[in-house]
N, C-alpha and C. Protein backbone atom coordinates (compact mmCIF):
# COMPACT_ATOMS: atom_id res chain seq x y z
N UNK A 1 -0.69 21.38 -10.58
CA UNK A 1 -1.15 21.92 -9.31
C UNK A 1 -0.05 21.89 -8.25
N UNK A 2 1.07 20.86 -8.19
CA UNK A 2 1.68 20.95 -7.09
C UNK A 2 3.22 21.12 -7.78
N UNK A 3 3.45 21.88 -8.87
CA UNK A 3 4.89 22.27 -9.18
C UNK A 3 6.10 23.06 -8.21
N UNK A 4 4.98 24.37 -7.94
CA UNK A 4 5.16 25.32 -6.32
C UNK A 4 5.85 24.08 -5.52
N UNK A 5 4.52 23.36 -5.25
CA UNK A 5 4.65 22.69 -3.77
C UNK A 5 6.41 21.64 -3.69
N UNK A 6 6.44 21.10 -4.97
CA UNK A 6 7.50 20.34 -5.11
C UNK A 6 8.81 21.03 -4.80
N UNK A 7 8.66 22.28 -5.21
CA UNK A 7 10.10 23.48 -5.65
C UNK A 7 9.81 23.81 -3.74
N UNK A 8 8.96 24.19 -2.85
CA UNK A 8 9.35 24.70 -1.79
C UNK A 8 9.37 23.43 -1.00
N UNK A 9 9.07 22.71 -0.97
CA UNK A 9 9.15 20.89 -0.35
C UNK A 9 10.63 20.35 0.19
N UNK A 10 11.44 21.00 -1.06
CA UNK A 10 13.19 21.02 -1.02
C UNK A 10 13.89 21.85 -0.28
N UNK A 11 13.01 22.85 0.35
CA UNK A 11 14.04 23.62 1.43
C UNK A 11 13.94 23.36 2.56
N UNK A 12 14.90 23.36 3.30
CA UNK A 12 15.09 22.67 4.37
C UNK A 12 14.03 22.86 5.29
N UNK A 13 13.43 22.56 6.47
CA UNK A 13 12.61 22.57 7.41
C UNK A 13 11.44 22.96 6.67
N UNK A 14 10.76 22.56 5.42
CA UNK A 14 9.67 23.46 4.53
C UNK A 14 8.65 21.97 5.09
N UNK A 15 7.41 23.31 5.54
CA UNK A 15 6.00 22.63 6.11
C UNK A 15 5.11 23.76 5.04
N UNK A 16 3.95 22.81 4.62
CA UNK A 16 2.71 23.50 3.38
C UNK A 16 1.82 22.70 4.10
N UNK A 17 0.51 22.98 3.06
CA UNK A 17 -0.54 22.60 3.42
C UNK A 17 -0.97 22.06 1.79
N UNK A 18 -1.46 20.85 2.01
CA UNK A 18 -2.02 20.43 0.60
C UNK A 18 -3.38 19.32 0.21
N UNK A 19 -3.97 19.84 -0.80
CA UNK A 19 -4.78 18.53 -0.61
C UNK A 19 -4.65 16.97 -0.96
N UNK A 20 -4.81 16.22 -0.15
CA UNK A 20 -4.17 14.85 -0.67
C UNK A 20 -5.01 14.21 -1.54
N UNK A 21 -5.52 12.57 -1.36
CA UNK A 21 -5.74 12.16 -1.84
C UNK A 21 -7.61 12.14 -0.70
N UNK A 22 -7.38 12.12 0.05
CA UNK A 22 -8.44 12.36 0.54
C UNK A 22 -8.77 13.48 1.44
N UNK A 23 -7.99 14.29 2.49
CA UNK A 23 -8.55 15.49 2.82
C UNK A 23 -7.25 16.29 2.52
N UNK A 24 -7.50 17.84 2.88
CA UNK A 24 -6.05 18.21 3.51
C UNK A 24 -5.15 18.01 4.10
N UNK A 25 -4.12 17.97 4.15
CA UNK A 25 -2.77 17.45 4.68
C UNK A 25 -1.94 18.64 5.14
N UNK A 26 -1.41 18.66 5.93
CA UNK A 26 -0.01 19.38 6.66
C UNK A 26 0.84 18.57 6.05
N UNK A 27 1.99 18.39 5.48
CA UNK A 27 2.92 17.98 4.71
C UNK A 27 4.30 18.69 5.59
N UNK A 28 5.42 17.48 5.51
CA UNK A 28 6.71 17.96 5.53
C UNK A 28 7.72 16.61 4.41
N UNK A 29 9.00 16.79 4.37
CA UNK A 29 9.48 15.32 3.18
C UNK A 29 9.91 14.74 4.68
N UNK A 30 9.32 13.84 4.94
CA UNK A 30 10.18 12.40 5.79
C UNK A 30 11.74 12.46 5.66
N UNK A 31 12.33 12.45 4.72
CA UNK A 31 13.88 12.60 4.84
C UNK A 31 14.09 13.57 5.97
N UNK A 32 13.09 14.83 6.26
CA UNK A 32 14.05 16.16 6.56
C UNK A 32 13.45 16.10 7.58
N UNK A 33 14.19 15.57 9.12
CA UNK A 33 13.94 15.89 10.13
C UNK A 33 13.67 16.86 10.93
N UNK A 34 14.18 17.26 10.54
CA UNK A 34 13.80 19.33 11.03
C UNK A 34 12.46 19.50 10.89
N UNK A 35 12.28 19.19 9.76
CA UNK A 35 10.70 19.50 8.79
C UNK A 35 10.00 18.58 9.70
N UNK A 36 9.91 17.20 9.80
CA UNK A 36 8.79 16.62 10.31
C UNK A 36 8.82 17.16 11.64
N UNK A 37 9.39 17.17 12.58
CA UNK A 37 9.68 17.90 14.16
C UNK A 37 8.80 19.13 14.00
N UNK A 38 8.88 19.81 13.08
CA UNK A 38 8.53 21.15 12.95
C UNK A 38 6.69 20.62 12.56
N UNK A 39 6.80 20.27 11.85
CA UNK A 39 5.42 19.35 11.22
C UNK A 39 4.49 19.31 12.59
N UNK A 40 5.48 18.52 13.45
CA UNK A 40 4.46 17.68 14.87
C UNK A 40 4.09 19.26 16.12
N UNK A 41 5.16 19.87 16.08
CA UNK A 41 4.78 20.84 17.04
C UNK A 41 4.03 21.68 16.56
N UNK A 42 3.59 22.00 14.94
CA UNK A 42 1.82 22.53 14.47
C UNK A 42 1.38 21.92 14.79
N UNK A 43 1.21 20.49 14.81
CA UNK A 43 0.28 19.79 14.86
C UNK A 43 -0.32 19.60 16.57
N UNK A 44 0.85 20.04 17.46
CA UNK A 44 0.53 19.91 18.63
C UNK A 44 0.42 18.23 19.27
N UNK A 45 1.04 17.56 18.67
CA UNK A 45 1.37 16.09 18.46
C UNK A 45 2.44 15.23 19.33
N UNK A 46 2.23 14.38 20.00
CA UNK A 46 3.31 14.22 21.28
C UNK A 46 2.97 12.49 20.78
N UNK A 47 3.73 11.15 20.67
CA UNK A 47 3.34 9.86 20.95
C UNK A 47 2.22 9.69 20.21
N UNK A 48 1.98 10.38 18.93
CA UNK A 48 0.91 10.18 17.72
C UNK A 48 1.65 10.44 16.23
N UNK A 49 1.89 9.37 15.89
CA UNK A 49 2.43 9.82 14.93
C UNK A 49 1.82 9.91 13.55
N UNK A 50 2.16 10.89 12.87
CA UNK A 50 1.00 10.79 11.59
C UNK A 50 1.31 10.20 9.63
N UNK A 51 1.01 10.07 9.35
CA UNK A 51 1.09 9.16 8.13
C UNK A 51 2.05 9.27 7.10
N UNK A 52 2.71 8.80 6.68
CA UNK A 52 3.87 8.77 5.19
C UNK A 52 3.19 8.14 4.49
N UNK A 53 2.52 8.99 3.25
CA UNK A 53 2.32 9.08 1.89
C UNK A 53 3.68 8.71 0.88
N UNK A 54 3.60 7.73 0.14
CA UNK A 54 4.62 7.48 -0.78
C UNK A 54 4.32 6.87 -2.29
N UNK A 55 5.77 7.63 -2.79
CA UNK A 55 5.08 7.09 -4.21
C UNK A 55 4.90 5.47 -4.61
N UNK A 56 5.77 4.75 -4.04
CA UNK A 56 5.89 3.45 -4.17
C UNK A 56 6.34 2.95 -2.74
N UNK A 57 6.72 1.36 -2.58
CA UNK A 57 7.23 0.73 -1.72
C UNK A 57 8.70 0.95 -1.93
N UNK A 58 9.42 1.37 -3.02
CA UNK A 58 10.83 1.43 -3.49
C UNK A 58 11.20 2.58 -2.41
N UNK A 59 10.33 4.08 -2.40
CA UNK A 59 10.36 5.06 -1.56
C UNK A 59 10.52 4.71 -0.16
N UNK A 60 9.59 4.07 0.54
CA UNK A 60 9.37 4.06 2.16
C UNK A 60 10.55 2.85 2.10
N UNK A 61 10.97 2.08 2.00
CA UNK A 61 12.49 1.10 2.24
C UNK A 61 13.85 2.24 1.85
N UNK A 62 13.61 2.97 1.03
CA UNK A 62 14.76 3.86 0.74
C UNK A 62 14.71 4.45 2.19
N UNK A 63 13.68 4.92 2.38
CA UNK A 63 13.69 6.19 4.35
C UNK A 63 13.99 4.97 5.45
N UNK A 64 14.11 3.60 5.08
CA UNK A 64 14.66 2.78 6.32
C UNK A 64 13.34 1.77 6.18
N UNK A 65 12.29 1.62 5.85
CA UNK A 65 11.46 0.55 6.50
C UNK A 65 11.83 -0.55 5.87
N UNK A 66 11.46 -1.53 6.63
CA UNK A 66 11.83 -2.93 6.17
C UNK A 66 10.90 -3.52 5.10
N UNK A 67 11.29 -3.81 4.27
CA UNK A 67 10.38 -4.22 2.63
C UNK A 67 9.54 -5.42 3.14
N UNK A 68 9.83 -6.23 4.28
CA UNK A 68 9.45 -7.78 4.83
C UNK A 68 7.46 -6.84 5.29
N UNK A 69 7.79 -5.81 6.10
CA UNK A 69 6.60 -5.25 6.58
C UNK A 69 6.10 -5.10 5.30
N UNK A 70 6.36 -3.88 4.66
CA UNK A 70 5.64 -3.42 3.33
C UNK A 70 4.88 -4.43 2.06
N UNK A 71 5.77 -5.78 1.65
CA UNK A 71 5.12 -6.59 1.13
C UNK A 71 4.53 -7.28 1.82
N UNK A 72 3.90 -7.39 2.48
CA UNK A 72 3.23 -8.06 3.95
C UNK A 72 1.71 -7.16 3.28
N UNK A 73 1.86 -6.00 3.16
CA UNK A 73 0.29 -5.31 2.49
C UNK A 73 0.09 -4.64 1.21
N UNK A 74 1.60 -4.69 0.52
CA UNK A 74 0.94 -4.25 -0.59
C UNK A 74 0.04 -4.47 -1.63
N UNK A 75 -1.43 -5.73 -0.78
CA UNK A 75 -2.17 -5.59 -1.83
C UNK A 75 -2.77 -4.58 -1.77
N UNK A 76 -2.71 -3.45 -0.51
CA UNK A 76 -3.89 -2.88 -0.16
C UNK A 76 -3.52 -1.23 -0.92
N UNK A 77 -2.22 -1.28 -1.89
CA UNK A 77 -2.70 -0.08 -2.31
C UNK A 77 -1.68 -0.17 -3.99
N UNK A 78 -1.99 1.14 -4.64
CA UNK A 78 -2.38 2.12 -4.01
C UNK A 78 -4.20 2.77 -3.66
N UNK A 79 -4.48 3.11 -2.96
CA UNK A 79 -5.65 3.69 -1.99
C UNK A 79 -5.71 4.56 -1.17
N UNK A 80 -7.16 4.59 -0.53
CA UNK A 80 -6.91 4.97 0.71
C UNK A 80 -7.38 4.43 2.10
N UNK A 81 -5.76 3.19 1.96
CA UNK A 81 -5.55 2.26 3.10
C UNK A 81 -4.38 3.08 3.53
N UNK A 82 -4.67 2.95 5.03
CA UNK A 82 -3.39 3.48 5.52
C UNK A 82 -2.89 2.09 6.51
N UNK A 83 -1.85 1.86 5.98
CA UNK A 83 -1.52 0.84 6.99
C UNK A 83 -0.21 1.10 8.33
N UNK A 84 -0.86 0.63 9.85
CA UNK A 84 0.08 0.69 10.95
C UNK A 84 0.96 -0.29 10.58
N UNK A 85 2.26 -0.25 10.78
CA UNK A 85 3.46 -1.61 11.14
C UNK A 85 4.71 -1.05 11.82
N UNK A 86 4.95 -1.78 12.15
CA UNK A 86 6.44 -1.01 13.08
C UNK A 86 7.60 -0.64 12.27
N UNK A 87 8.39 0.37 12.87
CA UNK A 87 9.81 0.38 12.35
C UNK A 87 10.12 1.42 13.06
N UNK A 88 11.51 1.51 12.82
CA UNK A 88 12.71 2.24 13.78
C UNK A 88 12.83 2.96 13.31
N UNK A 89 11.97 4.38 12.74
CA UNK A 89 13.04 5.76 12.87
C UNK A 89 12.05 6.66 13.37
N UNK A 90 12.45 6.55 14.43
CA UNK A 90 12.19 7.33 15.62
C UNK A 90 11.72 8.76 15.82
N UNK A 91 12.37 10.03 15.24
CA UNK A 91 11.90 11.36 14.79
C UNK A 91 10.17 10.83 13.63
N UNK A 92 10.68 9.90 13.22
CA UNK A 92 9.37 10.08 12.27
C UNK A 92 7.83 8.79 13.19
N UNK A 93 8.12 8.23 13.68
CA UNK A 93 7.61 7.73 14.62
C UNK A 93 6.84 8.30 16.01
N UNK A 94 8.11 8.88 16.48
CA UNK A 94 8.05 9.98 17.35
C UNK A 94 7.99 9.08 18.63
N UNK A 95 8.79 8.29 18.93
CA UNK A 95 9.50 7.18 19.26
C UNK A 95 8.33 5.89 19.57
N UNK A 96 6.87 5.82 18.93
CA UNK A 96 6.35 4.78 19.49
C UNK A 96 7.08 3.31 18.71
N UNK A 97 7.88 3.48 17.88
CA UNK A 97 8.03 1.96 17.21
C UNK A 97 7.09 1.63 15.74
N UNK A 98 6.00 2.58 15.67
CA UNK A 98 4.85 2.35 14.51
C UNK A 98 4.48 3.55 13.89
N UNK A 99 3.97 3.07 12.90
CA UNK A 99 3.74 4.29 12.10
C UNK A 99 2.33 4.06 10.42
N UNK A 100 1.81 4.79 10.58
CA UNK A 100 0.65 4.06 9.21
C UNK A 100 1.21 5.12 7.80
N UNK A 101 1.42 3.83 7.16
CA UNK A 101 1.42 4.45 5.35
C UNK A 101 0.69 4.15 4.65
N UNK A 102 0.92 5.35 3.83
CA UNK A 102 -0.15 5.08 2.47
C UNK A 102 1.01 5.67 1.35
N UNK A 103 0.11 4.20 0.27
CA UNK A 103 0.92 4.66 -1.11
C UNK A 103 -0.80 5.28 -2.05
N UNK A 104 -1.07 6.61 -2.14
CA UNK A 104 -1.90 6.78 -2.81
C UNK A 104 -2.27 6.85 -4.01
N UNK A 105 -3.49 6.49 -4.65
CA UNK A 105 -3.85 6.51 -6.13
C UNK A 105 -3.76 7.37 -6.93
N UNK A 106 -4.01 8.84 -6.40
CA UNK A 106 -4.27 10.03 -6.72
C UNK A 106 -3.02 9.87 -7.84
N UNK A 107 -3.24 10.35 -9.39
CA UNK A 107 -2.05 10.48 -10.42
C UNK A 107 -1.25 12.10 -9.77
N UNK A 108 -1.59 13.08 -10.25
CA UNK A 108 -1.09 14.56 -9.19
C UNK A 108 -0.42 14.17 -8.01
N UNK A 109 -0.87 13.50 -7.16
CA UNK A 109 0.18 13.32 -5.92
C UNK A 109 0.92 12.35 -6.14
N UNK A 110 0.71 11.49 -7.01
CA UNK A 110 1.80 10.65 -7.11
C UNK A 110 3.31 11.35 -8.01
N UNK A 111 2.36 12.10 -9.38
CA UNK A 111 3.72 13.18 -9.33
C UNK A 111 4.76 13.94 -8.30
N UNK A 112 3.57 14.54 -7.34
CA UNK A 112 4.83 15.23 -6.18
C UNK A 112 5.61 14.07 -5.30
N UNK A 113 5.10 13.23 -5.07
CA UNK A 113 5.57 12.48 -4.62
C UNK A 113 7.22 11.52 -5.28
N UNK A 114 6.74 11.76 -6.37
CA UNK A 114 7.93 10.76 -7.14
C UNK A 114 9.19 12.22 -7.53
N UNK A 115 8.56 13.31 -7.40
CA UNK A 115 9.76 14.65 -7.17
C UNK A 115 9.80 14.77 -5.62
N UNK A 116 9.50 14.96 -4.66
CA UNK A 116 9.65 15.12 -3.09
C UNK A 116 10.30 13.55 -2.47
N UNK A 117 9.87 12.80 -2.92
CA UNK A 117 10.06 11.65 -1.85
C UNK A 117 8.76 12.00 -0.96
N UNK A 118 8.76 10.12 -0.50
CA UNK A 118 7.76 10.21 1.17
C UNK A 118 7.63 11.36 1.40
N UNK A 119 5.93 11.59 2.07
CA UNK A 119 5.97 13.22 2.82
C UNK A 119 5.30 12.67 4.18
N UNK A 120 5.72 13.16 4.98
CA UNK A 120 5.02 12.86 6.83
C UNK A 120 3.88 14.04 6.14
N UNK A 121 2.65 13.38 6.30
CA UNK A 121 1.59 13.83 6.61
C UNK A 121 0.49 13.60 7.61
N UNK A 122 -0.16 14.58 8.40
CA UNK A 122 -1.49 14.33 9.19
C UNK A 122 -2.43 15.84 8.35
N UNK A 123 -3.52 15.18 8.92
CA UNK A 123 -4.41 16.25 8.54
C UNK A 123 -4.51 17.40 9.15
N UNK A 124 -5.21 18.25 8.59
CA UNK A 124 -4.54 19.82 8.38
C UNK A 124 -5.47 20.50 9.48
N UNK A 125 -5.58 19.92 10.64
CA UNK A 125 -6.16 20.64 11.72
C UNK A 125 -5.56 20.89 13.22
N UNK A 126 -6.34 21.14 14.42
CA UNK A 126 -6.05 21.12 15.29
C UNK A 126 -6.41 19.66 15.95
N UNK A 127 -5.70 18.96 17.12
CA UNK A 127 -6.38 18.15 18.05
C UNK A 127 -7.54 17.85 18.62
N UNK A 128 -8.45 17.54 17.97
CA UNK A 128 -9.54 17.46 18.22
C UNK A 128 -10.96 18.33 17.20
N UNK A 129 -10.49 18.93 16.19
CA UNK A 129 -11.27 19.44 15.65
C UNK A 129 -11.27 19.02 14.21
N UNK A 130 -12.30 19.55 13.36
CA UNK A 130 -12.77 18.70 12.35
C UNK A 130 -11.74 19.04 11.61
N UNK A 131 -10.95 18.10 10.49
CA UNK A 131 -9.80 18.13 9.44
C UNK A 131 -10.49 19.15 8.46
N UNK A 132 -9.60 19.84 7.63
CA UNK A 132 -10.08 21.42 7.04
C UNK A 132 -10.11 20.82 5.73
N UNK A 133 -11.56 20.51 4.96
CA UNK A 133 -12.07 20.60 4.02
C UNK A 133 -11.53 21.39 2.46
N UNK A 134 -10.90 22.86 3.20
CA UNK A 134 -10.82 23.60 2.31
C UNK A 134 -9.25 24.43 2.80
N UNK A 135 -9.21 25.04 1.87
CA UNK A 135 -7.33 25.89 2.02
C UNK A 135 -8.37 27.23 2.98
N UNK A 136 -8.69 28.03 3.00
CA UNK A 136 -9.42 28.75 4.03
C UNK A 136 -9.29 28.35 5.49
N UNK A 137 -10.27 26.87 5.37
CA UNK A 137 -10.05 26.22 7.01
C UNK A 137 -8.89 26.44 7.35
N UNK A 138 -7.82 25.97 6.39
CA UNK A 138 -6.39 25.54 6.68
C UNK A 138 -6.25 26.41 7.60
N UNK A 139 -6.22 27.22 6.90
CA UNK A 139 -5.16 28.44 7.24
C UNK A 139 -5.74 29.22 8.26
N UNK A 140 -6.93 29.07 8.60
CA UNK A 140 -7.28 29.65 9.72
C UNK A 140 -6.74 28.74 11.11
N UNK A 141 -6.18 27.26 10.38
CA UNK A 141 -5.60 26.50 11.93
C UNK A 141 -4.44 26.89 11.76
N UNK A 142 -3.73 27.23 10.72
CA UNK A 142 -2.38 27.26 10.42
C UNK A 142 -1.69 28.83 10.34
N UNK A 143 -2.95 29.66 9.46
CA UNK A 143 -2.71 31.13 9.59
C UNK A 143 -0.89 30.94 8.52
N UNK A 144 -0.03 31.80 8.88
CA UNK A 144 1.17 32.14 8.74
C UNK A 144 2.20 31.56 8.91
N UNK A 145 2.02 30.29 10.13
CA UNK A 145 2.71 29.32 10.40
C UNK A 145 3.39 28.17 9.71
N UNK A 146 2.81 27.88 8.18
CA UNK A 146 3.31 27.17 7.21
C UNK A 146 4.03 27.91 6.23
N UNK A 147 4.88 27.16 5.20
CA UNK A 147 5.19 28.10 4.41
C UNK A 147 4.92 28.16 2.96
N UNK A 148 3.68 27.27 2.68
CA UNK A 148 2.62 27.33 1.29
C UNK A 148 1.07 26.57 1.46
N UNK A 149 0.75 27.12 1.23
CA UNK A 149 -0.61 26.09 0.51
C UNK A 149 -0.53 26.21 -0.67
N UNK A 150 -1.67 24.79 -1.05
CA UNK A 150 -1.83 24.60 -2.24
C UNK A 150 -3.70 24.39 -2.26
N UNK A 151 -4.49 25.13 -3.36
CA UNK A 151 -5.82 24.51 -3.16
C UNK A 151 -6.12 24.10 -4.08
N UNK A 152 -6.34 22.70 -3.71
CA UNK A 152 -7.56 22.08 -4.35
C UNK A 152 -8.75 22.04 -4.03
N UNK A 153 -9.71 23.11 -4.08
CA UNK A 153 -11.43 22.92 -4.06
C UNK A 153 -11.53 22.98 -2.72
N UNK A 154 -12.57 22.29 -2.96
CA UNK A 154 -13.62 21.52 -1.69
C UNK A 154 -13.33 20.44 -1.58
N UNK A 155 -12.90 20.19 -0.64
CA UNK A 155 -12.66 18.18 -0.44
C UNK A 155 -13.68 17.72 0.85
N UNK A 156 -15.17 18.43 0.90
CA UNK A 156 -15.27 18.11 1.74
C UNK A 156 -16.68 16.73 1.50
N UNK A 157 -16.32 16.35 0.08
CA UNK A 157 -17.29 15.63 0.06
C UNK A 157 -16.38 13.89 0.69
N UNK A 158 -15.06 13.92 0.87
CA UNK A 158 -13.92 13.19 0.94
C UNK A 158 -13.95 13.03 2.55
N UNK A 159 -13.74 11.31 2.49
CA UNK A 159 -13.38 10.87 4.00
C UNK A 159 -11.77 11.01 4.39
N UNK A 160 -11.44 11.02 5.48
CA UNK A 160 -9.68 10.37 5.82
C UNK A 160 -9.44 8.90 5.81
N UNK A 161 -8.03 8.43 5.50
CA UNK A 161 -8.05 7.30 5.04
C UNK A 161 -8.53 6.10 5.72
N UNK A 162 -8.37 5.12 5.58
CA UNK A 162 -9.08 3.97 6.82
C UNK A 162 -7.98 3.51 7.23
N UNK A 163 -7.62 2.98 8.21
CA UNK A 163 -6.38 3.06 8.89
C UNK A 163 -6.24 1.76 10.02
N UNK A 164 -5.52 0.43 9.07
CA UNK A 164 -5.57 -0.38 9.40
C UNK A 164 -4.35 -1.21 10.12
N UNK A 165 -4.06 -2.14 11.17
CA UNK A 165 -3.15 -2.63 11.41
C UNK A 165 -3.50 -4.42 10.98
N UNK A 166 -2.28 -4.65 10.69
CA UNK A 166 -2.36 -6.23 10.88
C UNK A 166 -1.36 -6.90 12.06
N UNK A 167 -2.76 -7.81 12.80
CA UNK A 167 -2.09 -8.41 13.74
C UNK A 167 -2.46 -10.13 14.22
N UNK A 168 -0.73 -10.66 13.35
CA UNK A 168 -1.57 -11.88 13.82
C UNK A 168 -1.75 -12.87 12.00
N UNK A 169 -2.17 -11.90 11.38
CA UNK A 169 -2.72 -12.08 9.43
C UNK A 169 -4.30 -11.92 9.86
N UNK A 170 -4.45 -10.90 11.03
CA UNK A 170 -5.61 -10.38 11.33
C UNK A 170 -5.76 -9.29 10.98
N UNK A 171 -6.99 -8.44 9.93
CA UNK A 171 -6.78 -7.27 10.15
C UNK A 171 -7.94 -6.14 11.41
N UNK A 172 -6.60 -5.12 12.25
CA UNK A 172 -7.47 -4.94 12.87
C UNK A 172 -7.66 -3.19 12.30
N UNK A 173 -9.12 -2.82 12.72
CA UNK A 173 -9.52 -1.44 12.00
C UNK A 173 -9.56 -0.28 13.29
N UNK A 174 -8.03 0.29 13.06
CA UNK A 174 -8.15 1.53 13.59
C UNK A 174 -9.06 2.33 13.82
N UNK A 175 -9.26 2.97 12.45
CA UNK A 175 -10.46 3.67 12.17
C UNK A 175 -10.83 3.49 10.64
N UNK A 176 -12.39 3.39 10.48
CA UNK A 176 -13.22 3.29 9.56
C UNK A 176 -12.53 4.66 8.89
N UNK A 177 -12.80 4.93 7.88
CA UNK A 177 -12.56 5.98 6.50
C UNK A 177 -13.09 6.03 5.06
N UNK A 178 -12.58 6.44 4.85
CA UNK A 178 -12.39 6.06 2.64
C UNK A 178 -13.35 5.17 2.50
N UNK A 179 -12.18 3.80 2.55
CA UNK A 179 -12.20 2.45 1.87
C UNK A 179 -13.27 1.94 3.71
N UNK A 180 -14.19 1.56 3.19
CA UNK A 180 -14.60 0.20 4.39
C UNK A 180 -13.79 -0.86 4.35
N UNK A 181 -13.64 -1.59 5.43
CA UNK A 181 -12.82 -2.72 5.77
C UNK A 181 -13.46 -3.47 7.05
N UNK A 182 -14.05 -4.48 6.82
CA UNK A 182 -14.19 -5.58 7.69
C UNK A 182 -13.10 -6.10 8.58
N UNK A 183 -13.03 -6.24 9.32
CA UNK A 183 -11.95 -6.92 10.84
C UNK A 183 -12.16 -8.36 10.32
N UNK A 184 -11.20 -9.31 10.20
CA UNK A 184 -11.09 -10.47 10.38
C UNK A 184 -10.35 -11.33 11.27
């Protein structure tokens, strides 16, 4: 399903639309700054930054994060936990200092993933409106403006991920999703 997506993923500033592991995704590769920049101004995105999907923890320390954060939660995947923690690269941040990842279960995305590297993903809508279920929705937020989709189905029986920070060896819950998670 995502052979296409892998082969146009590699050109420079390349933004698609795909289904993840839980809804649609706007996709760009985290390495390619151009691409994620380009990523945030579809997204209409200012001081929000949106999620890196990776194939492993080996991936997100290769793009700069510190492995001290990452083993700090990797019991929580792969899933769909998205975890906040800080780090310094800034274009992909979009300078707040933090940022939530997910290493997902999905076998298919973990293929593109282990050919693409990390992808900066948010979901495949506008600011404020419901995340697009289907490649149709997509593209009616996205239209012409990307430069692939990929469909998988209906995902609209599928939540977005749950999206957790730890603070403290507290966890606190962004937002409910997927996976439930109790605050401790």
């Amino acid at each position: 399903m995502f052979e296409e997506a892998a082969k146009k993923l590699q050109i420079a500033r390349a933004v698609g639309v795909i289904p993840t592991d839980t809804v649609y995704g706007i996709v760009a590769r985290a390495a390619d700054e151009r691409a994620v920049q380009r990523l945030y101004a579809l997204k209409q995105r200012e001081s929000k930054p949106g999620t890196i999907i990776a194939a492993n923890i080996d991936q997100l320390v290769d793009l700069g994060i510190k492995r001290r954060y990452l083993k700090a939660v990797e019991q929580f995947w792969p899933g769909a936990i998205s975890i906040e923690i800080p780090h310094g690269v800034s274009y992909l941040n979009q300078g707040t200092g933090r940022q939530a990842f997910r290493i997902p279960s999905d076998p298919l995305l973990q293929e593109l993933l282990l050919k693409t590297g990390p992808l900066q993903t948010s979901s495949a809508n506008h600011p404020g409106k419901q995340p697009a279920h289907t490649v149709a929705k997509a593209k009616q937020y996205f239209d012409g403006r990307v430069d692939f989709y990929v469909d998988g189905g209906d995902l609209s029986g599928n939540k977005p991920s749950t999206i957790i920070r730890i603070v403290d060896d507290a966890i606190e819950v962004i937002r409910q999703g997927a996976v439930k998670i109790s605050e401790q």
